[in-house]
PDB file of N, CA and C in Angstrom:
ATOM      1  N   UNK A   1      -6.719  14.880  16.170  1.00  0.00           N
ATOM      2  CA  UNK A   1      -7.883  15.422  15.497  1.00  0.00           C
ATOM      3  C   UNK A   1      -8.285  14.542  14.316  1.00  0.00           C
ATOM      4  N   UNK A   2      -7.473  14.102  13.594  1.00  0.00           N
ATOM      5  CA  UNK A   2      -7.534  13.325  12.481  1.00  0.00           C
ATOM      6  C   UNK A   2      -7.975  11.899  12.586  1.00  0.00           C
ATOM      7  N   UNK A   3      -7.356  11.278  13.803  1.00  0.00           N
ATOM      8  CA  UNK A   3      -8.164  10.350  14.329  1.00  0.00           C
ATOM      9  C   UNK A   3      -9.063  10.294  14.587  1.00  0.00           C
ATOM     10  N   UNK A   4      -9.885  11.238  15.408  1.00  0.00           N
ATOM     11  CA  UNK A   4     -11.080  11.137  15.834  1.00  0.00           C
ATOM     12  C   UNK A   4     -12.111  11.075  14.219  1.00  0.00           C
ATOM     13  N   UNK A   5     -11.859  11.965  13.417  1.00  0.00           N
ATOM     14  CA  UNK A   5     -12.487  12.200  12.150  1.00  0.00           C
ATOM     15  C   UNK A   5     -12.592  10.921  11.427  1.00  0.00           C
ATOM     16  N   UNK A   6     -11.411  10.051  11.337  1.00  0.00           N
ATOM     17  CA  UNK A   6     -11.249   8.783  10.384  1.00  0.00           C
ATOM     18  C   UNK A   6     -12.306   7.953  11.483  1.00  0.00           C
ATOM     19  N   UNK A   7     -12.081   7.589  12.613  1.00  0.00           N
ATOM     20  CA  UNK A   7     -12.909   7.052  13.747  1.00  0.00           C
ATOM     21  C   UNK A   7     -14.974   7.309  13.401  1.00  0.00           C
ATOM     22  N   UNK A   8     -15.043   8.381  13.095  1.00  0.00           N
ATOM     23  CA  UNK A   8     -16.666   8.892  13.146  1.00  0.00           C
ATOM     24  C   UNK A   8     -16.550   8.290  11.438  1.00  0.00           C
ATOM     25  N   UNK A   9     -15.609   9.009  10.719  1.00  0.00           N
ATOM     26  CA  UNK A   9     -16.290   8.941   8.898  1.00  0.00           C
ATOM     27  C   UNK A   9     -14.667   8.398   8.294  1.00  0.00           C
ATOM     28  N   UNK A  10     -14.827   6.973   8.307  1.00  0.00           N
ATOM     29  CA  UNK A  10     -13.412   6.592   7.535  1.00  0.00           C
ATOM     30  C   UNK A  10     -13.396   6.756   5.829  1.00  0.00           C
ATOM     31  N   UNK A  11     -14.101   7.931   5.536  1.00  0.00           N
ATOM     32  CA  UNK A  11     -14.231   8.279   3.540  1.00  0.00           C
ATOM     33  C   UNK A  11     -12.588   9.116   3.952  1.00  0.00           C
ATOM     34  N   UNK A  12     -11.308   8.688   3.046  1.00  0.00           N
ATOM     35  CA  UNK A  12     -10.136   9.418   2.593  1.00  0.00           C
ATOM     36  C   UNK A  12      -9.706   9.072   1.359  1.00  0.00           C
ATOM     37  N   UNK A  13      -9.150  10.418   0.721  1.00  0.00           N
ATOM     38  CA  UNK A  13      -8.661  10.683  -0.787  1.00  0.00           C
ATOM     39  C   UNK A  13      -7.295  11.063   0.248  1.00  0.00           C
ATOM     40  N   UNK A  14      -6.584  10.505  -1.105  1.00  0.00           N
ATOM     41  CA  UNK A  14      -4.912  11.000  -0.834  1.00  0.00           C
ATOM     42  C   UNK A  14      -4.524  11.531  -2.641  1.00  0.00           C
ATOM     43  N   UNK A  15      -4.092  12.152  -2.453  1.00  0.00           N
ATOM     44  CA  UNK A  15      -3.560  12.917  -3.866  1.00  0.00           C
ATOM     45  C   UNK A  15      -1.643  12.720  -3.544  1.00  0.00           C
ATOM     46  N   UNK A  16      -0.812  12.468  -5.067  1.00  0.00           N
ATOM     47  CA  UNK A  16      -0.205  12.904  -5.411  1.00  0.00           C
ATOM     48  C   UNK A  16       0.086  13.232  -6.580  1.00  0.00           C
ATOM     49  N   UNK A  17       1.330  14.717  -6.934  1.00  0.00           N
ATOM     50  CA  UNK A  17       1.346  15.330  -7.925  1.00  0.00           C
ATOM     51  C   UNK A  17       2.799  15.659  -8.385  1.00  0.00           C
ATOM     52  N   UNK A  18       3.074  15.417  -9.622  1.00  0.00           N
ATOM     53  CA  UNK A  18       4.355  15.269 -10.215  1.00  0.00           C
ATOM     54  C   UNK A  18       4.439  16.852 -10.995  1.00  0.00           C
ATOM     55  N   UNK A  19       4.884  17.847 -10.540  1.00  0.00           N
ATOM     56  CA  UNK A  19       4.601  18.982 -11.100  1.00  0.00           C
ATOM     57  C   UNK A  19       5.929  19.300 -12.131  1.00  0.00           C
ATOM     58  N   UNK A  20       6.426  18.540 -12.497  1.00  0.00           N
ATOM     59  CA  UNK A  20       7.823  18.387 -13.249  1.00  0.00           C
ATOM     60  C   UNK A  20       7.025  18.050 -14.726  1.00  0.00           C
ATOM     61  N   UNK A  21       6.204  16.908 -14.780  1.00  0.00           N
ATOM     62  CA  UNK A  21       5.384  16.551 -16.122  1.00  0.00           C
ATOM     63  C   UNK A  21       3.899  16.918 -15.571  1.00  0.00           C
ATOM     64  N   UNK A  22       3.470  17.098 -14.779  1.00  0.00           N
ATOM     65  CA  UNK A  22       2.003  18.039 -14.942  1.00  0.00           C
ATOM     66  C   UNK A  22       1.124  16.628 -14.937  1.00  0.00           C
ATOM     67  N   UNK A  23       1.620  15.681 -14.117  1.00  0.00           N
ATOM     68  CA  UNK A  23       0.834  14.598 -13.563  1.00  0.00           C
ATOM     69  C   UNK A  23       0.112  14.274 -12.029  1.00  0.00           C
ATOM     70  N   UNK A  24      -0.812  13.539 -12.147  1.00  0.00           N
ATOM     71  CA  UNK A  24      -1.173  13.477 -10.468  1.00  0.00           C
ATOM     72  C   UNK A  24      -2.572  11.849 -10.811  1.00  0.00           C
ATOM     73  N   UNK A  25      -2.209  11.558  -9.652  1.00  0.00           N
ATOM     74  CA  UNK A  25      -3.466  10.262  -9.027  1.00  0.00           C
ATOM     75  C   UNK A  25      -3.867  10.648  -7.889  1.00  0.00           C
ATOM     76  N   UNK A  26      -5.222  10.640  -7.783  1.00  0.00           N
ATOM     77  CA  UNK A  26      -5.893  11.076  -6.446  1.00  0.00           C
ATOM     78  C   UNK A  26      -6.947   9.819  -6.027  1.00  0.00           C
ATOM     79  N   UNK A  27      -6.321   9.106  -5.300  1.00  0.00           N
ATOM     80  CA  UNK A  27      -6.853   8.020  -4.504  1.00  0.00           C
ATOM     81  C   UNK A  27      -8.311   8.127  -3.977  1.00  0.00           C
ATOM     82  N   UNK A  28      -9.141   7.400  -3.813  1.00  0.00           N
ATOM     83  CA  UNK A  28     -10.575   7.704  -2.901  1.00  0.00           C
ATOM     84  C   UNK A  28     -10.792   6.498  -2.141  1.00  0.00           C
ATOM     85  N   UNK A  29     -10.698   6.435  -1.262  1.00  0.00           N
ATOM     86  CA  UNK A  29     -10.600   5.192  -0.336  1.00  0.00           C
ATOM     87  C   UNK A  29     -11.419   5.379   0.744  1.00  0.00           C
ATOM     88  N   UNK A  30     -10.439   4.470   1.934  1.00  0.00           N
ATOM     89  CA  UNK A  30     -11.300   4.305   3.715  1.00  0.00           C
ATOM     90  C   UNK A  30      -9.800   4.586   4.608  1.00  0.00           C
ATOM     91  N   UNK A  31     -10.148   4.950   5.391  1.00  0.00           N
ATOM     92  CA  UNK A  31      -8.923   5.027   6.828  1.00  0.00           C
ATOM     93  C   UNK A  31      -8.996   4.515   7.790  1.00  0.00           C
ATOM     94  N   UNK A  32      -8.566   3.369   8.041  1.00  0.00           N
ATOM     95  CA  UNK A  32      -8.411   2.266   9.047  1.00  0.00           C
ATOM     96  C   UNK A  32      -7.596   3.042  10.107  1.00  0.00           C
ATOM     97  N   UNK A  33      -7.837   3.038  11.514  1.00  0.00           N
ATOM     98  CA  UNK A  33      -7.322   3.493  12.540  1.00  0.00           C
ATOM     99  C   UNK A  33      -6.524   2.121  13.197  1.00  0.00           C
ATOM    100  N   UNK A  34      -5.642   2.066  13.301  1.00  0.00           N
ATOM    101  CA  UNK A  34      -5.040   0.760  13.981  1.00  0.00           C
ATOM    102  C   UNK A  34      -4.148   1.032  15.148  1.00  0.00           C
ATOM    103  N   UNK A  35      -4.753   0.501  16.196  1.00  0.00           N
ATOM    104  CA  UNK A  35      -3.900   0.420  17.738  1.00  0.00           C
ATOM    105  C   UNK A  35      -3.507  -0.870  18.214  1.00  0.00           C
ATOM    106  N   UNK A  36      -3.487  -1.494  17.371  1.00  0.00           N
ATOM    107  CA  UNK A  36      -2.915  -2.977  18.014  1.00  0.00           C
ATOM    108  C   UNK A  36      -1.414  -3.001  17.959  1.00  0.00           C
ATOM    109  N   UNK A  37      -0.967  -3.516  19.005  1.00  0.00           N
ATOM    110  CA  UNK A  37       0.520  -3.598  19.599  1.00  0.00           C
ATOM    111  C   UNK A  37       1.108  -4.032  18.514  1.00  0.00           C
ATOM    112  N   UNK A  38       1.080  -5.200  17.162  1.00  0.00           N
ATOM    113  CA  UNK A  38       1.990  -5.399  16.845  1.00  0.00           C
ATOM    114  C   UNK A  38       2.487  -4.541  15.531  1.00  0.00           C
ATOM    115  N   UNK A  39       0.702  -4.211  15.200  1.00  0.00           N
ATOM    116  CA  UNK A  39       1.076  -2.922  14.165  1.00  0.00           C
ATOM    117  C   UNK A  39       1.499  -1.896  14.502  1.00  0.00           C
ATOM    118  N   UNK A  40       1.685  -1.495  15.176  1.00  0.00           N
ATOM    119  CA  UNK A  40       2.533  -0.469  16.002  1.00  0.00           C
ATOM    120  C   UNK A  40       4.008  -0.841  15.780  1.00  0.00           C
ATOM    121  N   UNK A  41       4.253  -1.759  16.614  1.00  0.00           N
ATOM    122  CA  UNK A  41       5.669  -2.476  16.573  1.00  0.00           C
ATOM    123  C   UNK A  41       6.528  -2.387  15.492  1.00  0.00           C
ATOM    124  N   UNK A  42       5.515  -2.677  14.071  1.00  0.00           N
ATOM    125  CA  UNK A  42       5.655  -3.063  12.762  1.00  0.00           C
ATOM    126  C   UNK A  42       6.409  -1.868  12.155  1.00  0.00           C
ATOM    127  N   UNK A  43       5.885  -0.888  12.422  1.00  0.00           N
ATOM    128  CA  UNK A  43       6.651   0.570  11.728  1.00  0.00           C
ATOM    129  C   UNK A  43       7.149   1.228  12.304  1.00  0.00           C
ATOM    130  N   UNK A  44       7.562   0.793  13.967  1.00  0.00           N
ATOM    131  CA  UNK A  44       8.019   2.201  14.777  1.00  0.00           C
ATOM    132  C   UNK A  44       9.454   1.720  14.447  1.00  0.00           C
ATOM    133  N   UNK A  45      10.038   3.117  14.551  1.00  0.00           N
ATOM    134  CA  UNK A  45      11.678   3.113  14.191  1.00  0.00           C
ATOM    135  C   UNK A  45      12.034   3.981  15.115  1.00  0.00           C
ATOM    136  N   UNK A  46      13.642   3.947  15.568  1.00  0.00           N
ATOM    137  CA  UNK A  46      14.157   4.209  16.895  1.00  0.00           C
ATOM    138  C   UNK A  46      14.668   5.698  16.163  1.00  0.00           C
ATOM    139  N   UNK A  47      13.922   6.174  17.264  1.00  0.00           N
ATOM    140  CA  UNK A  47      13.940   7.893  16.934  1.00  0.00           C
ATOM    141  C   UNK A  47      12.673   8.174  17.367  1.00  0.00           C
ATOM    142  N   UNK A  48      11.520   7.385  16.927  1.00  0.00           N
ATOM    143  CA  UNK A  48      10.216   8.079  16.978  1.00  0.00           C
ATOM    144  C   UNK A  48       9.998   8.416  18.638  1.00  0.00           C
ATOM    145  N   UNK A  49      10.502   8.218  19.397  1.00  0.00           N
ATOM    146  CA  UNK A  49      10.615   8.404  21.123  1.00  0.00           C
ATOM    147  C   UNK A  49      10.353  10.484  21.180  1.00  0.00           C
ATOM    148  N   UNK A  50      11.317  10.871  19.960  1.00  0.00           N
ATOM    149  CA  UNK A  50      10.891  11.737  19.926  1.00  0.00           C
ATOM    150  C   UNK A  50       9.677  12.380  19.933  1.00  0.00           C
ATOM    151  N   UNK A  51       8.653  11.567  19.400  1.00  0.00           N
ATOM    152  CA  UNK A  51       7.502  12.216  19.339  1.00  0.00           C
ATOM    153  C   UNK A  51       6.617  11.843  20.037  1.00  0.00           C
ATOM    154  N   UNK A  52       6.640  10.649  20.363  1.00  0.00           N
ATOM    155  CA  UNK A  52       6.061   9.836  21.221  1.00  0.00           C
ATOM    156  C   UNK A  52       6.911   9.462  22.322  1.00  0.00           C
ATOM    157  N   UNK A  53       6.475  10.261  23.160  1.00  0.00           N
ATOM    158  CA  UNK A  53       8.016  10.013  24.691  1.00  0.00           C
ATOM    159  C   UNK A  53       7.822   8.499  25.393  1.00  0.00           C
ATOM    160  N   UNK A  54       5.875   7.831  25.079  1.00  0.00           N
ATOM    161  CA  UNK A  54       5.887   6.921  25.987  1.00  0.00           C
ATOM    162  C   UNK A  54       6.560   5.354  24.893  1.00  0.00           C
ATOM    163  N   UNK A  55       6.981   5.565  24.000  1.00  0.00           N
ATOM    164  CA  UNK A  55       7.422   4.676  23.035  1.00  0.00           C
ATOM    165  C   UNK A  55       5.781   3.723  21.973  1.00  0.00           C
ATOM    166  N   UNK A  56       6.206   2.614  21.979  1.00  0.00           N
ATOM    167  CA  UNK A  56       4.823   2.047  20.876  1.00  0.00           C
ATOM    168  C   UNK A  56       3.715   2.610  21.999  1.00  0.00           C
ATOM    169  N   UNK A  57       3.804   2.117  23.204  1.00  0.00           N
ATOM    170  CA  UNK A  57       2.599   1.949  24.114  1.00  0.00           C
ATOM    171  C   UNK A  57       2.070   3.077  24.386  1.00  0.00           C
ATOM    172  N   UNK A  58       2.349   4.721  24.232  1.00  0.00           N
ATOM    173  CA  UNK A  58       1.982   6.003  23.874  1.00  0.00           C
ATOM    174  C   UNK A  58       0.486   5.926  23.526  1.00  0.00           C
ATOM    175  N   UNK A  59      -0.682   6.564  24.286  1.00  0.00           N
ATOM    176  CA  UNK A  59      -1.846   6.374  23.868  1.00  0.00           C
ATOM    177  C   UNK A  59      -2.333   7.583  22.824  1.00  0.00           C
ATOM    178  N   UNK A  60      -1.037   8.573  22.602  1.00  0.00           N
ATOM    179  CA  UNK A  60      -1.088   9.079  21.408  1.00  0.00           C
ATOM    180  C   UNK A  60      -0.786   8.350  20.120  1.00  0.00           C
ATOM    181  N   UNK A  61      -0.322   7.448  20.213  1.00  0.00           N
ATOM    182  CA  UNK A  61       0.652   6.939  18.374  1.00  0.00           C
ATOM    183  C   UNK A  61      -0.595   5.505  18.422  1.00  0.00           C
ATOM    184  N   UNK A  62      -0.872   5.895  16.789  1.00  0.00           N
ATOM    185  CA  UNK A  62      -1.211   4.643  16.232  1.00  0.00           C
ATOM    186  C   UNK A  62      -1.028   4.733  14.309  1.00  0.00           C
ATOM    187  N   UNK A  63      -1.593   3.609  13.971  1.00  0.00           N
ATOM    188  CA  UNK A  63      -1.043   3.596  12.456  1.00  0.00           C
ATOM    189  C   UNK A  63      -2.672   3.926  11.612  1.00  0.00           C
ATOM    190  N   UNK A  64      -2.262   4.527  10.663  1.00  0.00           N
ATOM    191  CA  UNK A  64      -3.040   4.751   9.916  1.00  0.00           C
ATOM    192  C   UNK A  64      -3.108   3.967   8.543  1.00  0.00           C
ATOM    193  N   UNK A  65      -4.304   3.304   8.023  1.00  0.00           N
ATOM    194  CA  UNK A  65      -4.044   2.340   7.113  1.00  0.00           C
ATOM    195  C   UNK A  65      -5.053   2.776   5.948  1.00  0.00           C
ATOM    196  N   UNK A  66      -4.445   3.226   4.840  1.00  0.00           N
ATOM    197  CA  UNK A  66      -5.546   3.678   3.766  1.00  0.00           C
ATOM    198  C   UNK A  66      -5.616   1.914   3.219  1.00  0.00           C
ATOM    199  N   UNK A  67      -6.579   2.553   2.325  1.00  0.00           N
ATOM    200  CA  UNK A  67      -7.270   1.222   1.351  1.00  0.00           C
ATOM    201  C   UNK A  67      -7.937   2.145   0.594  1.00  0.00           C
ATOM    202  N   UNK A  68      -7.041   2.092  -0.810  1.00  0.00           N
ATOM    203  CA  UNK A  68      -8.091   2.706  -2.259  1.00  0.00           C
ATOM    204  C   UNK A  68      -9.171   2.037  -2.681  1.00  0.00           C
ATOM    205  N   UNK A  69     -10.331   2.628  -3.053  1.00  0.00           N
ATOM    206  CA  UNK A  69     -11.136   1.807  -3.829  1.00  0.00           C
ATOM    207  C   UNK A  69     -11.700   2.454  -5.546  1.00  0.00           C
ATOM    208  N   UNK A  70     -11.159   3.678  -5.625  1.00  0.00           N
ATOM    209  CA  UNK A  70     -10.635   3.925  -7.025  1.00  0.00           C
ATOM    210  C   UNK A  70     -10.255   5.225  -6.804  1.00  0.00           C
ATOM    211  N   UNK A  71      -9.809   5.643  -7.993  1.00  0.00           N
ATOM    212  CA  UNK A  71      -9.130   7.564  -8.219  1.00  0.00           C
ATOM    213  C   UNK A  71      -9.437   7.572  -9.655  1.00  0.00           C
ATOM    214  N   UNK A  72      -8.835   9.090  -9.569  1.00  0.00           N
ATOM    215  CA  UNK A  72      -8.720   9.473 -10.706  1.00  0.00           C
ATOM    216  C   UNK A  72      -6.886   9.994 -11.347  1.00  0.00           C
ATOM    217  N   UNK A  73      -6.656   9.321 -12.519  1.00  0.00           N
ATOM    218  CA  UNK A  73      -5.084  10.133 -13.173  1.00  0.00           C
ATOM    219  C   UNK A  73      -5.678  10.888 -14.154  1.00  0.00           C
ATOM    220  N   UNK A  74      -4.691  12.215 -13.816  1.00  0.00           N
ATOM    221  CA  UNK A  74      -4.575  13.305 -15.046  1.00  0.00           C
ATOM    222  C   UNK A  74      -3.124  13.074 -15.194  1.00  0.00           C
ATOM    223  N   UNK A  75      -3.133  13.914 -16.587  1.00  0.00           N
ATOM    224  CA  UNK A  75      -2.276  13.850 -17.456  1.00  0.00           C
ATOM    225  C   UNK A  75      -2.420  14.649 -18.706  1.00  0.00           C
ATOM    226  N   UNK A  76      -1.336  15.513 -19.163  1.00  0.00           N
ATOM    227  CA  UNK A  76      -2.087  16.468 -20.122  1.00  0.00           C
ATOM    228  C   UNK A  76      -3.182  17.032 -20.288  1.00  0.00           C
ATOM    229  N   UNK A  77      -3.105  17.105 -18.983  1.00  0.00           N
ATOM    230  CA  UNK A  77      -4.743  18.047 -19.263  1.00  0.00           C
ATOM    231  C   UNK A  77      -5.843  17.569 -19.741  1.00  0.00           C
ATOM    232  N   UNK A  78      -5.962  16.303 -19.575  1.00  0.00           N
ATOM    233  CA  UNK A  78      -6.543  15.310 -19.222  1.00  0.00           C
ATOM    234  C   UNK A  78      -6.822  14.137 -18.239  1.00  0.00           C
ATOM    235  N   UNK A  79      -8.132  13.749 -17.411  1.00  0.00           N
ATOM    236  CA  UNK A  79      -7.787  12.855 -16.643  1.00  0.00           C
ATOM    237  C   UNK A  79      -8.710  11.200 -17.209  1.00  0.00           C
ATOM    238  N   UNK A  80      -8.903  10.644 -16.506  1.00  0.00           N
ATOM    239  CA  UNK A  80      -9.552   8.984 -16.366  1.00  0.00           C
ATOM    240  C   UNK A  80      -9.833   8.345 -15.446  1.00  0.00           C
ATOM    241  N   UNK A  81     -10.850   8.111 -14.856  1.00  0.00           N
ATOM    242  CA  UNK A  81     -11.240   7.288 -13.637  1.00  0.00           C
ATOM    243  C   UNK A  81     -11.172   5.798 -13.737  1.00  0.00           C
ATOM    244  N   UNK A  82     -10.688   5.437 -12.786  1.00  0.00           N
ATOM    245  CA  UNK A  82     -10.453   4.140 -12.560  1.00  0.00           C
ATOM    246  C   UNK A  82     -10.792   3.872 -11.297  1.00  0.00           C
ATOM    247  N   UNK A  83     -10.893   1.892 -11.084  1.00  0.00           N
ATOM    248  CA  UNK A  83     -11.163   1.147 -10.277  1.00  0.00           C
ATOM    249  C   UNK A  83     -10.199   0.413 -10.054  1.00  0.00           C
ATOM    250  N   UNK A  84     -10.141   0.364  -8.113  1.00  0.00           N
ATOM    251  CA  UNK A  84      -8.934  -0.296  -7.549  1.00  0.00           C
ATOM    252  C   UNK A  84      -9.542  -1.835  -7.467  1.00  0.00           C
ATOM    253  N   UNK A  85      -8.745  -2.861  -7.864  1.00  0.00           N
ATOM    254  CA  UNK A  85      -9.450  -4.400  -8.232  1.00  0.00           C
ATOM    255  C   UNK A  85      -8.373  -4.753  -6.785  1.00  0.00           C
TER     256      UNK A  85
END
């Protein structure tokens, strides 16, 4: 499902949040869909058979590749926007 979505509109934010100090960066980027054999190759680790029974070549499994192009950090209850250079 998620594929198909990044496929039509590659706009993705990824957030994380440190709820220990009441911090977080929320990314705003693109989502690269990648099916080429060697990027595949590149991250599969022996186990993933589990999820993927046909191994890399599974026309379910491929890699997903963010790219930020800025966010925002809070912090105290405060945040700041920034640009990814």
């Amino acid at each position: 499902m998620r594929v198909k979505q990044y496929t039509n509109n590659p706009k993705a934010c990824v957030y994380f949040y440190d709820k220990r100090f009441f911090k977080g960066v929320m990314l705003r980027g693109t989502m690269s869909v990648l099916q080429d054999r060697e990027t595949k190759e590149m991250i599969w680790k022996d186990g993933d058979e589990m999820y993927y029974p046909k191994g890399v070549t599974d026309p379910d499994y491929c890699v997903l590749r963010f790219t930020a192009h800025n966010g925002r950090y809070y912090s105290h209850f405060k945040s700041e926007n920034f640009e990814v250079e």
